[in-house]
PDB file of N, CA and C in Angstrom:
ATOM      1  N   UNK A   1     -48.233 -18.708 -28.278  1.00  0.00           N
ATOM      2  CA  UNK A   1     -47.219 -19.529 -28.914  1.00  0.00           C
ATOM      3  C   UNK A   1     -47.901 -20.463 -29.903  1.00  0.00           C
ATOM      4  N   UNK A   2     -47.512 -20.460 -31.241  1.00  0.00           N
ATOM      5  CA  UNK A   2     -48.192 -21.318 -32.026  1.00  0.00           C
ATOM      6  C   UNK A   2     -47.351 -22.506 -32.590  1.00  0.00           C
ATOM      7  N   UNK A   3     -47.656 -23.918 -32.465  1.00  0.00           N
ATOM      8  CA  UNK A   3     -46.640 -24.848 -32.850  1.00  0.00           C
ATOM      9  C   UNK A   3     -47.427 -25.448 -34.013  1.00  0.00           C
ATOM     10  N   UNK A   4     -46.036 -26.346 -34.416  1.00  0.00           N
ATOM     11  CA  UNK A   4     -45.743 -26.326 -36.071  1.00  0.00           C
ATOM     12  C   UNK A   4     -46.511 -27.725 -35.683  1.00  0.00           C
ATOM     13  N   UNK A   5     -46.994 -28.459 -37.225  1.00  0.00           N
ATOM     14  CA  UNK A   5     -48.154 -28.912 -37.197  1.00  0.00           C
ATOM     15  C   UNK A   5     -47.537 -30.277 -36.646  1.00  0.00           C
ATOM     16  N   UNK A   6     -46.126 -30.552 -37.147  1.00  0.00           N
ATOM     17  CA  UNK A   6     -45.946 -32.016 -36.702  1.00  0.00           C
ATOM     18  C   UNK A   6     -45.825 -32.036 -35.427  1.00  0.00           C
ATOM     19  N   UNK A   7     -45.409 -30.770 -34.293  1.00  0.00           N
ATOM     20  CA  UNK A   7     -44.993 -31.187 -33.179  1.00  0.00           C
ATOM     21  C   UNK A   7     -46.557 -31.398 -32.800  1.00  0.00           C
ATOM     22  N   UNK A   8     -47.257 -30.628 -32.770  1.00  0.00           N
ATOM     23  CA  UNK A   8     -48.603 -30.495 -32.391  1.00  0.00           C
ATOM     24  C   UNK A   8     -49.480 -32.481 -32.714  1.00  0.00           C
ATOM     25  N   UNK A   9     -49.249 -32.881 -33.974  1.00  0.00           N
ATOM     26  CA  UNK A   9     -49.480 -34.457 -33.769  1.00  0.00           C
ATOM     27  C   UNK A   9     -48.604 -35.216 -33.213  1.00  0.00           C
ATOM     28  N   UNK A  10     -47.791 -34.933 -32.986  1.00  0.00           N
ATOM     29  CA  UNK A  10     -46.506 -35.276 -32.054  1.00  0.00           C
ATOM     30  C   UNK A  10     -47.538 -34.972 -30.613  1.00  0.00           C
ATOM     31  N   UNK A  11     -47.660 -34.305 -30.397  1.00  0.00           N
ATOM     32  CA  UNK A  11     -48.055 -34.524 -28.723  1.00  0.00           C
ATOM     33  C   UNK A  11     -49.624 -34.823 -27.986  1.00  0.00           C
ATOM     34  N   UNK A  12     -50.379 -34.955 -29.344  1.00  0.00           N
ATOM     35  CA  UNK A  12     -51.541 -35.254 -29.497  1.00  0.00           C
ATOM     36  C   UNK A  12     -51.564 -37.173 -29.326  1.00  0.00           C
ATOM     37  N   UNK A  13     -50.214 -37.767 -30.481  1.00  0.00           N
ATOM     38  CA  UNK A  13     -50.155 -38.836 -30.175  1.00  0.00           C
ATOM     39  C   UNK A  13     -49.333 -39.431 -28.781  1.00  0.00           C
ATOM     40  N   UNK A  14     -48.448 -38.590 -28.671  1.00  0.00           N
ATOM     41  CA  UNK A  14     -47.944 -39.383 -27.206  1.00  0.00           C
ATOM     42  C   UNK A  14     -48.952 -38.344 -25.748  1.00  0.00           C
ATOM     43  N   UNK A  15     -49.932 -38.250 -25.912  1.00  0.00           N
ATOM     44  CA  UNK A  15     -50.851 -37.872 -24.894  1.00  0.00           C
ATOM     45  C   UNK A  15     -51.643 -39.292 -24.956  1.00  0.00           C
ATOM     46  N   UNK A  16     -52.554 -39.841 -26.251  1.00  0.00           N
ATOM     47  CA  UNK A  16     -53.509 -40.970 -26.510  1.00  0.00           C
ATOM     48  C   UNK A  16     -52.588 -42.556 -26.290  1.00  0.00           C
ATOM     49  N   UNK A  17     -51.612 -42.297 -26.291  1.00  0.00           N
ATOM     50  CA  UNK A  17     -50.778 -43.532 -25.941  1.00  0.00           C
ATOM     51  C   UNK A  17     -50.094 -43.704 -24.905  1.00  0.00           C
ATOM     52  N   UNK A  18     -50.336 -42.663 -23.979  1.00  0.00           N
ATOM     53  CA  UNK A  18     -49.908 -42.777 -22.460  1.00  0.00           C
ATOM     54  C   UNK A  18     -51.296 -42.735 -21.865  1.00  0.00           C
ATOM     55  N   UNK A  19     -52.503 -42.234 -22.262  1.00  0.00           N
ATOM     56  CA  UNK A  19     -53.599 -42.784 -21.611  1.00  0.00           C
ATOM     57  C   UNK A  19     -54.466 -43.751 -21.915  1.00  0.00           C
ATOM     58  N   UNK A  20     -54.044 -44.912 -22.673  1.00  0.00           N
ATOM     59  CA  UNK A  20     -54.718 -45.811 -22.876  1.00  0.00           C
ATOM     60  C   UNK A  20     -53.761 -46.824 -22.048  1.00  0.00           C
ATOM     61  N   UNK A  21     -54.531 -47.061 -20.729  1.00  0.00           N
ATOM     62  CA  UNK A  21     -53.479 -48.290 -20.270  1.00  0.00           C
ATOM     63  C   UNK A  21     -54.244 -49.828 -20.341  1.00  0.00           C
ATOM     64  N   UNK A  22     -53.563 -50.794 -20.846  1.00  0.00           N
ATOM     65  CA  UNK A  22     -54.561 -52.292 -21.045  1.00  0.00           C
ATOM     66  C   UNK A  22     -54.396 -52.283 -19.453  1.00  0.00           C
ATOM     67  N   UNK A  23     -55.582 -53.094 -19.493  1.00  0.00           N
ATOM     68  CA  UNK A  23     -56.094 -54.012 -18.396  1.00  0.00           C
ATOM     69  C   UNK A  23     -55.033 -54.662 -17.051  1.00  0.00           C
ATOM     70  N   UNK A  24     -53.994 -55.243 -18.158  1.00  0.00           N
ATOM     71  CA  UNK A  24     -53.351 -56.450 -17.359  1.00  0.00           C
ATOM     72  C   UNK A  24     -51.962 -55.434 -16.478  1.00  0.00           C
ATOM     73  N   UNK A  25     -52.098 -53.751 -17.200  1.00  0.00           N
ATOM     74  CA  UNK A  25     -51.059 -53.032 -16.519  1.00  0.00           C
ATOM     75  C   UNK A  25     -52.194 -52.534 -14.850  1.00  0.00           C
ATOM     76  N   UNK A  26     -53.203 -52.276 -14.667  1.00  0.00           N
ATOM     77  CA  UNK A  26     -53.907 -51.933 -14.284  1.00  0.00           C
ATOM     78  C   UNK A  26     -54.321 -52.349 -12.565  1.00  0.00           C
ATOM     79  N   UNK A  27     -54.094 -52.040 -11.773  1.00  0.00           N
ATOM     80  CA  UNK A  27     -54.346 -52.634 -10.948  1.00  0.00           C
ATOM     81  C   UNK A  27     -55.622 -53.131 -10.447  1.00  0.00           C
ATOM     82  N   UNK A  28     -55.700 -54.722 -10.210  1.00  0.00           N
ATOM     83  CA  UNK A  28     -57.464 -55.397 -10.159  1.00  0.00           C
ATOM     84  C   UNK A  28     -57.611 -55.323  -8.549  1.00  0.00           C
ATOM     85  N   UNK A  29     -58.749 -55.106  -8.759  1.00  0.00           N
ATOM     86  CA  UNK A  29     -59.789 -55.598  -7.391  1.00  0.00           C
ATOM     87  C   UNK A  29     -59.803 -56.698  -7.316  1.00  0.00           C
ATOM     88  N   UNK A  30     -59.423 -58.001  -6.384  1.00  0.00           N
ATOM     89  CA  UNK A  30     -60.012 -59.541  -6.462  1.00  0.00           C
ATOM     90  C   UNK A  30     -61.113 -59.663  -5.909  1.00  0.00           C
ATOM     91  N   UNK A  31     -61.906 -59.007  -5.437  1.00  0.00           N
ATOM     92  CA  UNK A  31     -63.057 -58.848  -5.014  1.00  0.00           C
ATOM     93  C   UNK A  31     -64.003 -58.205  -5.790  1.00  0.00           C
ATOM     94  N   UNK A  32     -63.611 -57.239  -6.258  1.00  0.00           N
ATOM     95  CA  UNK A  32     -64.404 -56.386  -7.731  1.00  0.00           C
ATOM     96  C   UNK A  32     -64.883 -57.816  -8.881  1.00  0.00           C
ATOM     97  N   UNK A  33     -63.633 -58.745  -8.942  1.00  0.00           N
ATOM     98  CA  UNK A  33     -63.395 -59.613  -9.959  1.00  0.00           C
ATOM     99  C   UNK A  33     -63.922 -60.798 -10.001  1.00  0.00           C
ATOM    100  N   UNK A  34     -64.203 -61.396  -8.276  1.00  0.00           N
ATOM    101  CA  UNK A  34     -65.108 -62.170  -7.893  1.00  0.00           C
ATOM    102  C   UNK A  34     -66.722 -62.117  -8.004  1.00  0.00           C
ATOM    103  N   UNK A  35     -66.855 -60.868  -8.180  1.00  0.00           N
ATOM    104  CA  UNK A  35     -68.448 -60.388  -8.646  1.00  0.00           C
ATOM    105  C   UNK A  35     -68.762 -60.545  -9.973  1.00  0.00           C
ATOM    106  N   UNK A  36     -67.329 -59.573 -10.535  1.00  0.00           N
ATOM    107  CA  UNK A  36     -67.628 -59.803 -12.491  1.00  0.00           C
ATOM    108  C   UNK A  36     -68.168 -60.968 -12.995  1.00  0.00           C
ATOM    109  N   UNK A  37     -66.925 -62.271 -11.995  1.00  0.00           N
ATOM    110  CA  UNK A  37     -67.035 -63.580 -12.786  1.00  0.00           C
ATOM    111  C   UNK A  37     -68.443 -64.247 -12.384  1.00  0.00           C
ATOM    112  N   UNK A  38     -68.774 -63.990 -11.171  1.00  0.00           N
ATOM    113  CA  UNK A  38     -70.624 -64.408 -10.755  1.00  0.00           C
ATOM    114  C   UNK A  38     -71.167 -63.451 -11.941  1.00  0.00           C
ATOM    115  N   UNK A  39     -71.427 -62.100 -11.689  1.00  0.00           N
ATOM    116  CA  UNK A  39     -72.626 -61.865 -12.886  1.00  0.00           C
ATOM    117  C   UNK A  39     -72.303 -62.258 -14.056  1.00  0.00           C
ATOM    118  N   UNK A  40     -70.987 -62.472 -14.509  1.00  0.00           N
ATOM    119  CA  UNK A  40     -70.911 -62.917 -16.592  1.00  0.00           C
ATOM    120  C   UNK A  40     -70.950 -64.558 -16.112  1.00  0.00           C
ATOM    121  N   UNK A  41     -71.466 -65.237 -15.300  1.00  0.00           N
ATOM    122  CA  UNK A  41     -71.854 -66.639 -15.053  1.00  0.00           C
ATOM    123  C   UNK A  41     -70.564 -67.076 -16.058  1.00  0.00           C
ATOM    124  N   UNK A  42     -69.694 -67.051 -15.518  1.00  0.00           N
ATOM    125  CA  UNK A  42     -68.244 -67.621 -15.827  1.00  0.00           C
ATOM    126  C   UNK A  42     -68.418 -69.243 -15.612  1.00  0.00           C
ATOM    127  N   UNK A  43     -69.022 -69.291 -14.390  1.00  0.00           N
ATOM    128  CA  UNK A  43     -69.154 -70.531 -13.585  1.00  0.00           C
ATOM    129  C   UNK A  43     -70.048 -72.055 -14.294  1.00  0.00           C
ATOM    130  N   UNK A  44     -70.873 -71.265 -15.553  1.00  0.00           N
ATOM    131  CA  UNK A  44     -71.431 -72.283 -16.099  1.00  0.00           C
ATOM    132  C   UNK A  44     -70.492 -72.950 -17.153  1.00  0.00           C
ATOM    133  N   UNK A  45     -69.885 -72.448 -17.413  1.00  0.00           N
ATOM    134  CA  UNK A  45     -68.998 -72.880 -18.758  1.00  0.00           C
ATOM    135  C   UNK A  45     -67.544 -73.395 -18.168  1.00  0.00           C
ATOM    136  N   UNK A  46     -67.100 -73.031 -16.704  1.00  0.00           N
ATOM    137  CA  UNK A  46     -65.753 -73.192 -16.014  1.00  0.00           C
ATOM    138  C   UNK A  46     -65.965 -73.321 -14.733  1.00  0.00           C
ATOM    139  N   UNK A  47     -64.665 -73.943 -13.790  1.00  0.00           N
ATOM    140  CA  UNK A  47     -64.671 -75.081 -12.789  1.00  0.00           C
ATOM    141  C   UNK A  47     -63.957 -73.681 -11.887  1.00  0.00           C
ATOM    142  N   UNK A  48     -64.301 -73.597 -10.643  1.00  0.00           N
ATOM    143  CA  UNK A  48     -62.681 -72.648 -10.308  1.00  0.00           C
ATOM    144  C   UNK A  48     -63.093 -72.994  -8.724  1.00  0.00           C
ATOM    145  N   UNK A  49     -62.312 -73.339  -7.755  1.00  0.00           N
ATOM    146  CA  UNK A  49     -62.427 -74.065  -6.314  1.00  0.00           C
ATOM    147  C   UNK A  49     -63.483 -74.640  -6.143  1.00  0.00           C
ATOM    148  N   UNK A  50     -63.864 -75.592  -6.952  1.00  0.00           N
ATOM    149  CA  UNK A  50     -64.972 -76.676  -6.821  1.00  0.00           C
ATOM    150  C   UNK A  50     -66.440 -76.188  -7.052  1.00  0.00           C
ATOM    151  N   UNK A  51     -65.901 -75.272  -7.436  1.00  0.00           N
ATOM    152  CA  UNK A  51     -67.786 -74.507  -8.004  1.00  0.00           C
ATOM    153  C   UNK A  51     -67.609 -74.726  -9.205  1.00  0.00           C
ATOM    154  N   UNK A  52     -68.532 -75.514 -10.018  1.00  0.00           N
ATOM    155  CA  UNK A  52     -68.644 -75.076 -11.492  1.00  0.00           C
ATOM    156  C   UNK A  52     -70.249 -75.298 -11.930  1.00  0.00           C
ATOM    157  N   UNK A  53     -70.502 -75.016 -13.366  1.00  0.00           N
ATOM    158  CA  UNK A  53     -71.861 -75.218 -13.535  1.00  0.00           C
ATOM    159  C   UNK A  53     -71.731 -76.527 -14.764  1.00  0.00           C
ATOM    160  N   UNK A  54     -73.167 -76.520 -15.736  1.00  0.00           N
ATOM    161  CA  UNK A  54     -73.550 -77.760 -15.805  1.00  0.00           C
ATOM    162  C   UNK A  54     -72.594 -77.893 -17.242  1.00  0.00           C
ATOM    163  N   UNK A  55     -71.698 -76.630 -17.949  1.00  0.00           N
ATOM    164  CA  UNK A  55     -70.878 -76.910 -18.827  1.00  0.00           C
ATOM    165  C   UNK A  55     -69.544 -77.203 -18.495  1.00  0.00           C
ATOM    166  N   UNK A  56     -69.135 -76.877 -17.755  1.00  0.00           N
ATOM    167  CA  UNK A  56     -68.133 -76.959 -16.776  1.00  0.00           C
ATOM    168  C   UNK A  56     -66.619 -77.866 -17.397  1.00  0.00           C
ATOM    169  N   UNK A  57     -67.270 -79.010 -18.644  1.00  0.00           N
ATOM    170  CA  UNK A  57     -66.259 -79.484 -18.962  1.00  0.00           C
ATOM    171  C   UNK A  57     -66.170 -78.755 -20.537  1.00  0.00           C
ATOM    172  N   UNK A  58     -66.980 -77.425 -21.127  1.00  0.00           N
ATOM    173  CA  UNK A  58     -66.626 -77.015 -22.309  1.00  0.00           C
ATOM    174  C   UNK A  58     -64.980 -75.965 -21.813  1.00  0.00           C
ATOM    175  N   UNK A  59     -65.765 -75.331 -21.049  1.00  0.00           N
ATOM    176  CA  UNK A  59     -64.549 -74.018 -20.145  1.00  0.00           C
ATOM    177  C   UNK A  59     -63.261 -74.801 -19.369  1.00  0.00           C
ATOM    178  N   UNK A  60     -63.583 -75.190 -18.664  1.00  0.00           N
ATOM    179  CA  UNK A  60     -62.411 -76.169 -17.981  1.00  0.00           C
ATOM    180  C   UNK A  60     -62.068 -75.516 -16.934  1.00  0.00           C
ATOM    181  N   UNK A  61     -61.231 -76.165 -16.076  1.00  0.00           N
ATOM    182  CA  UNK A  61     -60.859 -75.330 -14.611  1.00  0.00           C
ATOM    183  C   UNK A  61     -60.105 -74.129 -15.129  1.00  0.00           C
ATOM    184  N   UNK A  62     -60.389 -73.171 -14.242  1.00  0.00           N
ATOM    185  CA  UNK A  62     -59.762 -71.851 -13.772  1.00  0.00           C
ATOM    186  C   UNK A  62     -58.403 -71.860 -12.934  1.00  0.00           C
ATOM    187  N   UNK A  63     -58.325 -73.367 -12.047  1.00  0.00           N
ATOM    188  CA  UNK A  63     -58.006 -72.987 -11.359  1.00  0.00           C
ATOM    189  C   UNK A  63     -56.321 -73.098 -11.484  1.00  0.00           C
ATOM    190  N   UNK A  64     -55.231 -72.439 -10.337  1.00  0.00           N
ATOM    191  CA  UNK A  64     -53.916 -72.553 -10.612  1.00  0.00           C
ATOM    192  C   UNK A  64     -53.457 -72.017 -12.111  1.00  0.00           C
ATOM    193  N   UNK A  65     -54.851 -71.210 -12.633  1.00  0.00           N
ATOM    194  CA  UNK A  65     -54.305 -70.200 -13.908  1.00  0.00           C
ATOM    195  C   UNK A  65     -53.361 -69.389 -14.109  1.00  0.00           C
ATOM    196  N   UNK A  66     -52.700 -68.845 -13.030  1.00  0.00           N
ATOM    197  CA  UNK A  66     -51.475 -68.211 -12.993  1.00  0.00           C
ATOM    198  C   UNK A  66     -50.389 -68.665 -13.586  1.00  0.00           C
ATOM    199  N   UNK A  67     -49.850 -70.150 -13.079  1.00  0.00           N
ATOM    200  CA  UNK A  67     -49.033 -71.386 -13.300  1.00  0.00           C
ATOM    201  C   UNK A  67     -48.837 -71.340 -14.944  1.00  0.00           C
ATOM    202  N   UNK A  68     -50.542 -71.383 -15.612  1.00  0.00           N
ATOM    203  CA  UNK A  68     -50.612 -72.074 -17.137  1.00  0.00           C
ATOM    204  C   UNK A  68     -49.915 -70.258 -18.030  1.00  0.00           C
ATOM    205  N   UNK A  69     -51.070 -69.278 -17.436  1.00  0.00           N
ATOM    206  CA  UNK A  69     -50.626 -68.302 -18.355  1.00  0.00           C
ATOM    207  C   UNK A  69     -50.363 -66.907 -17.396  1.00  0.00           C
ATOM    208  N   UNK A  70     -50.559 -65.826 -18.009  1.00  0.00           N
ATOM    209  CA  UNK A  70     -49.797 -64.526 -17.307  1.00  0.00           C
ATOM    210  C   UNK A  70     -50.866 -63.735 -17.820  1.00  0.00           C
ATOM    211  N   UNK A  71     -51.160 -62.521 -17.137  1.00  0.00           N
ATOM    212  CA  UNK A  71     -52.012 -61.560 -17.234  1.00  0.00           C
ATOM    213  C   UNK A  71     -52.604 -60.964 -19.011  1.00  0.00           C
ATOM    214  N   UNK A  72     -51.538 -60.749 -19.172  1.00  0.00           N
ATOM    215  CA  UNK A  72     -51.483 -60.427 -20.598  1.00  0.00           C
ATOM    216  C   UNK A  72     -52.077 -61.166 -21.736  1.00  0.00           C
ATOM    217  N   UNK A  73     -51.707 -62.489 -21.730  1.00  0.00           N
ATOM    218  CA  UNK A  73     -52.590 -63.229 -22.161  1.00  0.00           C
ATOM    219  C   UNK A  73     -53.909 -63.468 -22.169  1.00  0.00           C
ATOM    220  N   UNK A  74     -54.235 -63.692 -20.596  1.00  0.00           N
ATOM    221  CA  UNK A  74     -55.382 -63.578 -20.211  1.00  0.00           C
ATOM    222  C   UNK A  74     -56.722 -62.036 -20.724  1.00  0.00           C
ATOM    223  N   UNK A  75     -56.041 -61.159 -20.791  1.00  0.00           N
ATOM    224  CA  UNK A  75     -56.505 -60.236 -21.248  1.00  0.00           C
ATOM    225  C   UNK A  75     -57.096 -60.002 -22.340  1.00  0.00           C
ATOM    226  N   UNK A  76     -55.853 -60.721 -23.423  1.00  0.00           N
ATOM    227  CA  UNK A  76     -56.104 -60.571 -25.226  1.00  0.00           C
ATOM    228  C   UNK A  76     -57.257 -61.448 -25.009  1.00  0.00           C
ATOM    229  N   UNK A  77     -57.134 -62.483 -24.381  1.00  0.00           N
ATOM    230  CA  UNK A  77     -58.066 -64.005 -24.999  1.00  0.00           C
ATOM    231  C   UNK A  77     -59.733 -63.172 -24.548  1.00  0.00           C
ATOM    232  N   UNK A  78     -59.822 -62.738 -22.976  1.00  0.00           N
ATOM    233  CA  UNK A  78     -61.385 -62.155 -22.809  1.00  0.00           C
ATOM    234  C   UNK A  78     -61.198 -60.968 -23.830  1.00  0.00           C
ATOM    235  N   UNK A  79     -60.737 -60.608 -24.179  1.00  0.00           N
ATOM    236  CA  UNK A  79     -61.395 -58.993 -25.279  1.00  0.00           C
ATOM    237  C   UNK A  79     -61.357 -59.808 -26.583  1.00  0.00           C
ATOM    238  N   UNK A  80     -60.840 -60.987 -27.193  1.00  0.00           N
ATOM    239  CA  UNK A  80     -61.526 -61.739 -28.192  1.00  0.00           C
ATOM    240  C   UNK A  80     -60.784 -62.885 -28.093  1.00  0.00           C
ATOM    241  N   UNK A  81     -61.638 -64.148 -27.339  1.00  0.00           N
ATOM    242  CA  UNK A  81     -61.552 -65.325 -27.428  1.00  0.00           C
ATOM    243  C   UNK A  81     -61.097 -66.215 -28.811  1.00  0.00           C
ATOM    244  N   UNK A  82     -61.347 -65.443 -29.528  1.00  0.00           N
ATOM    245  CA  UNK A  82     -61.195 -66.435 -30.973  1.00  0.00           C
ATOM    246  C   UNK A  82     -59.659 -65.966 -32.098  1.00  0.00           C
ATOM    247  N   UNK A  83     -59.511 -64.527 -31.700  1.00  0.00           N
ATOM    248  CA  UNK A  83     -58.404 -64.164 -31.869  1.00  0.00           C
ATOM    249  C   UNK A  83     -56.702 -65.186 -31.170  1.00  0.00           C
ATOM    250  N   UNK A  84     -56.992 -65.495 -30.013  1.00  0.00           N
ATOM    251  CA  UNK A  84     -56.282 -66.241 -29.192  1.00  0.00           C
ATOM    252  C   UNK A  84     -56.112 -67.463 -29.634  1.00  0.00           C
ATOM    253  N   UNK A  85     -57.393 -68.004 -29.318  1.00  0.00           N
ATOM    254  CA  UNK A  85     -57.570 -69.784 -29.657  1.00  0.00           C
ATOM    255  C   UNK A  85     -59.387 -69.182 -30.906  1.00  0.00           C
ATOM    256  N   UNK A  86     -58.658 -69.888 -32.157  1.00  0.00           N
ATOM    257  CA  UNK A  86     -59.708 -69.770 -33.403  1.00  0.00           C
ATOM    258  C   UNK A  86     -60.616 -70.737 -33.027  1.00  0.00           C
ATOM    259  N   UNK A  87     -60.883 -71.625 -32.214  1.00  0.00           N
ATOM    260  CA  UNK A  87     -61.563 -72.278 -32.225  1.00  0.00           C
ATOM    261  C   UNK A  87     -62.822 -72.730 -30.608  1.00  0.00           C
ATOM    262  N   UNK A  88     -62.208 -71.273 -30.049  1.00  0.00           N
ATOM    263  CA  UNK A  88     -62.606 -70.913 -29.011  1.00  0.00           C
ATOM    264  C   UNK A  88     -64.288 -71.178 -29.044  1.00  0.00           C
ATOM    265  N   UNK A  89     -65.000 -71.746 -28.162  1.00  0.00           N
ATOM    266  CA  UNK A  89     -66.266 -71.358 -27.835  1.00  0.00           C
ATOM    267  C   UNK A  89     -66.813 -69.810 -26.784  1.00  0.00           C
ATOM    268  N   UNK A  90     -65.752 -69.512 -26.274  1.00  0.00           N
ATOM    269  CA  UNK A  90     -65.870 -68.526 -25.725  1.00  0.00           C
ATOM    270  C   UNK A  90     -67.110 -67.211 -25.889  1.00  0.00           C
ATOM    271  N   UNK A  91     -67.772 -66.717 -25.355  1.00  0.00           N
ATOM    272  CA  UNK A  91     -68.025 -65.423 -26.486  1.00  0.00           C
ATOM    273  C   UNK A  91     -66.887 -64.155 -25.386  1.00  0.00           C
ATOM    274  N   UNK A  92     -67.082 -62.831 -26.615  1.00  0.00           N
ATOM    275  CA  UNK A  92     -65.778 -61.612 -26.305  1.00  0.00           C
ATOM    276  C   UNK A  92     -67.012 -60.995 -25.045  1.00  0.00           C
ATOM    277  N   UNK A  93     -66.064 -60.631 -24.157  1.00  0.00           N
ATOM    278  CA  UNK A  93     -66.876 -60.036 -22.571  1.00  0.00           C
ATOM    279  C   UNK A  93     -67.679 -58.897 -22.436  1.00  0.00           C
ATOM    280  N   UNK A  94     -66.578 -57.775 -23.583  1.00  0.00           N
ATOM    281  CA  UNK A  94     -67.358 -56.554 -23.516  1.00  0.00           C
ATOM    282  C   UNK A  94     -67.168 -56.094 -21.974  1.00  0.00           C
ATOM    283  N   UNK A  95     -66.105 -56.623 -21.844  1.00  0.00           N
ATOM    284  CA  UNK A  95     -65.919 -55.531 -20.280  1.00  0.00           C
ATOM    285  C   UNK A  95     -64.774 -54.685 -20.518  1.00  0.00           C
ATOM    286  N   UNK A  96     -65.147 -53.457 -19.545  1.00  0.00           N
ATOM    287  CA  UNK A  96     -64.317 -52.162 -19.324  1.00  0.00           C
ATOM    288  C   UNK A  96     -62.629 -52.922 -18.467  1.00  0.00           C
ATOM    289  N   UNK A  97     -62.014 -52.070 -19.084  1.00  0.00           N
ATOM    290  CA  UNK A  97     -60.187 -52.038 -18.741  1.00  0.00           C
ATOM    291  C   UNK A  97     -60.295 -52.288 -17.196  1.00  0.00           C
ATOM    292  N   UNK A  98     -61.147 -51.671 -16.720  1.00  0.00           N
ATOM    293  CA  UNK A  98     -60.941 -51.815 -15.182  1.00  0.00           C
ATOM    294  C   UNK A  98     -61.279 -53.220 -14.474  1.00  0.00           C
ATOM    295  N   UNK A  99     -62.844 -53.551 -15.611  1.00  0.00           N
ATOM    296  CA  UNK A  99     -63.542 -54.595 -15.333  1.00  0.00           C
ATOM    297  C   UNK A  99     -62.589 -55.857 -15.416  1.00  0.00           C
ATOM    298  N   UNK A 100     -61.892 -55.709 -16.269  1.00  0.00           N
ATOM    299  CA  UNK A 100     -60.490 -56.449 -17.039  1.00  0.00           C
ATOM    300  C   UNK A 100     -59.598 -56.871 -16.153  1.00  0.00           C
ATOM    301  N   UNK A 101     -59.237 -56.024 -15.541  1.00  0.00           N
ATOM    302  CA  UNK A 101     -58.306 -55.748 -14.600  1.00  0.00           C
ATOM    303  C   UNK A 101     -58.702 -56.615 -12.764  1.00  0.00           C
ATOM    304  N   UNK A 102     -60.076 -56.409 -13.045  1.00  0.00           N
ATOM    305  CA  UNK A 102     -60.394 -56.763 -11.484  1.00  0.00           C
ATOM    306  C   UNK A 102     -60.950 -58.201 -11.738  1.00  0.00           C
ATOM    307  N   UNK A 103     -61.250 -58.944 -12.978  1.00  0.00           N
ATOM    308  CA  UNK A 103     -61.548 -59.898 -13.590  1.00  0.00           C
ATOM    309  C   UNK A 103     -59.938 -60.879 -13.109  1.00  0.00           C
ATOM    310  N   UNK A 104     -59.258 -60.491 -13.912  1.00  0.00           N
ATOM    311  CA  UNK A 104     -57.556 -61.029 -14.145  1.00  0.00           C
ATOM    312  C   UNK A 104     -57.350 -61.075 -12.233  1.00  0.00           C
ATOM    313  N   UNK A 105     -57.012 -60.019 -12.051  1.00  0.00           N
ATOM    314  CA  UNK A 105     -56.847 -60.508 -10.660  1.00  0.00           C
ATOM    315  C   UNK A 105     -57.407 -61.435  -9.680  1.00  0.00           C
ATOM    316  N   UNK A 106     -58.412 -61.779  -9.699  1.00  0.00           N
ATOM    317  CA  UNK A 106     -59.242 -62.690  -9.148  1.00  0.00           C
ATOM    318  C   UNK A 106     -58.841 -64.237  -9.834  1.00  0.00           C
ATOM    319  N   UNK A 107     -59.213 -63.952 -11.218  1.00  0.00           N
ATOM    320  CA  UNK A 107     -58.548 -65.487 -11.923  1.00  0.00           C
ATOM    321  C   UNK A 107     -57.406 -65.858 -11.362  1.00  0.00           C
ATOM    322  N   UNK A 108     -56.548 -64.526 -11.426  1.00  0.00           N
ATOM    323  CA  UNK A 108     -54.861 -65.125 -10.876  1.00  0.00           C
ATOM    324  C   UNK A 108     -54.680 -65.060  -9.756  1.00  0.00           C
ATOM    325  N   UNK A 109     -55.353 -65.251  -8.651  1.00  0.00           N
ATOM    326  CA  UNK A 109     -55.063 -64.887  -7.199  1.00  0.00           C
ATOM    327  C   UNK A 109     -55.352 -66.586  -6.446  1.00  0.00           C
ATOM    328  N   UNK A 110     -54.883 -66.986  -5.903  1.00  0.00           N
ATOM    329  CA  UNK A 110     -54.521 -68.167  -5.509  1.00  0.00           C
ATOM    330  C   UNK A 110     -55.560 -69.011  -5.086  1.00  0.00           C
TER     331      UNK A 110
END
């Protein structure tokens, strides 16, 4: 069976746009996410249940982040901090969708 060229990019594109799922659809590990945020030393730049490090007032608390914003957000801002807030000190994470995902959950988990 040979198909005509548009259906054929026709199903090429709704194949690449049903498998790209962001992060914040994704289901996180809070435990996966509790590790991420120790190795990317989250903790020096931000406060989150009374742990923070010696920047602690550039990042600001973590904590009750759910309350301020929603997954989605959270998502855009780590894949580029400056896109979000231009004036972000942040740097972009360079973590994987999953990493994303198990990151967010942990931030937002109580």
């Amino acid at each position: 069976m040979t198909l005509r060229p548009s259906l054929t990019l026709f199903i090429i594109a709704a194949t690449l746009m049903t498998s790209a799922t962001p992060a914040s659809a994704q289901t996180g590990d809070i435990q996966a996410g509790q590790a991420i945020y120790a190795a990317q030393m989250c903790s020096l730049c931000h406060s989150r249940a009374g742990e923070s490090g010696p920047m602690a007032h550039v990042g600001g608390p973590l904590d009750g982040l759910a309350s301020r914003r929603d997954a989605a957000w959270i998502e855009g801002y780590l894949r580029d901090p400056k896109s979000v807030i231009p004036n972000s000190q942040m740097p972009k994470t360079g973590l994987t969708d999953q990493e994303l995902a198990d990151l967010i959950a942990f931030l937002l988990a109580p």
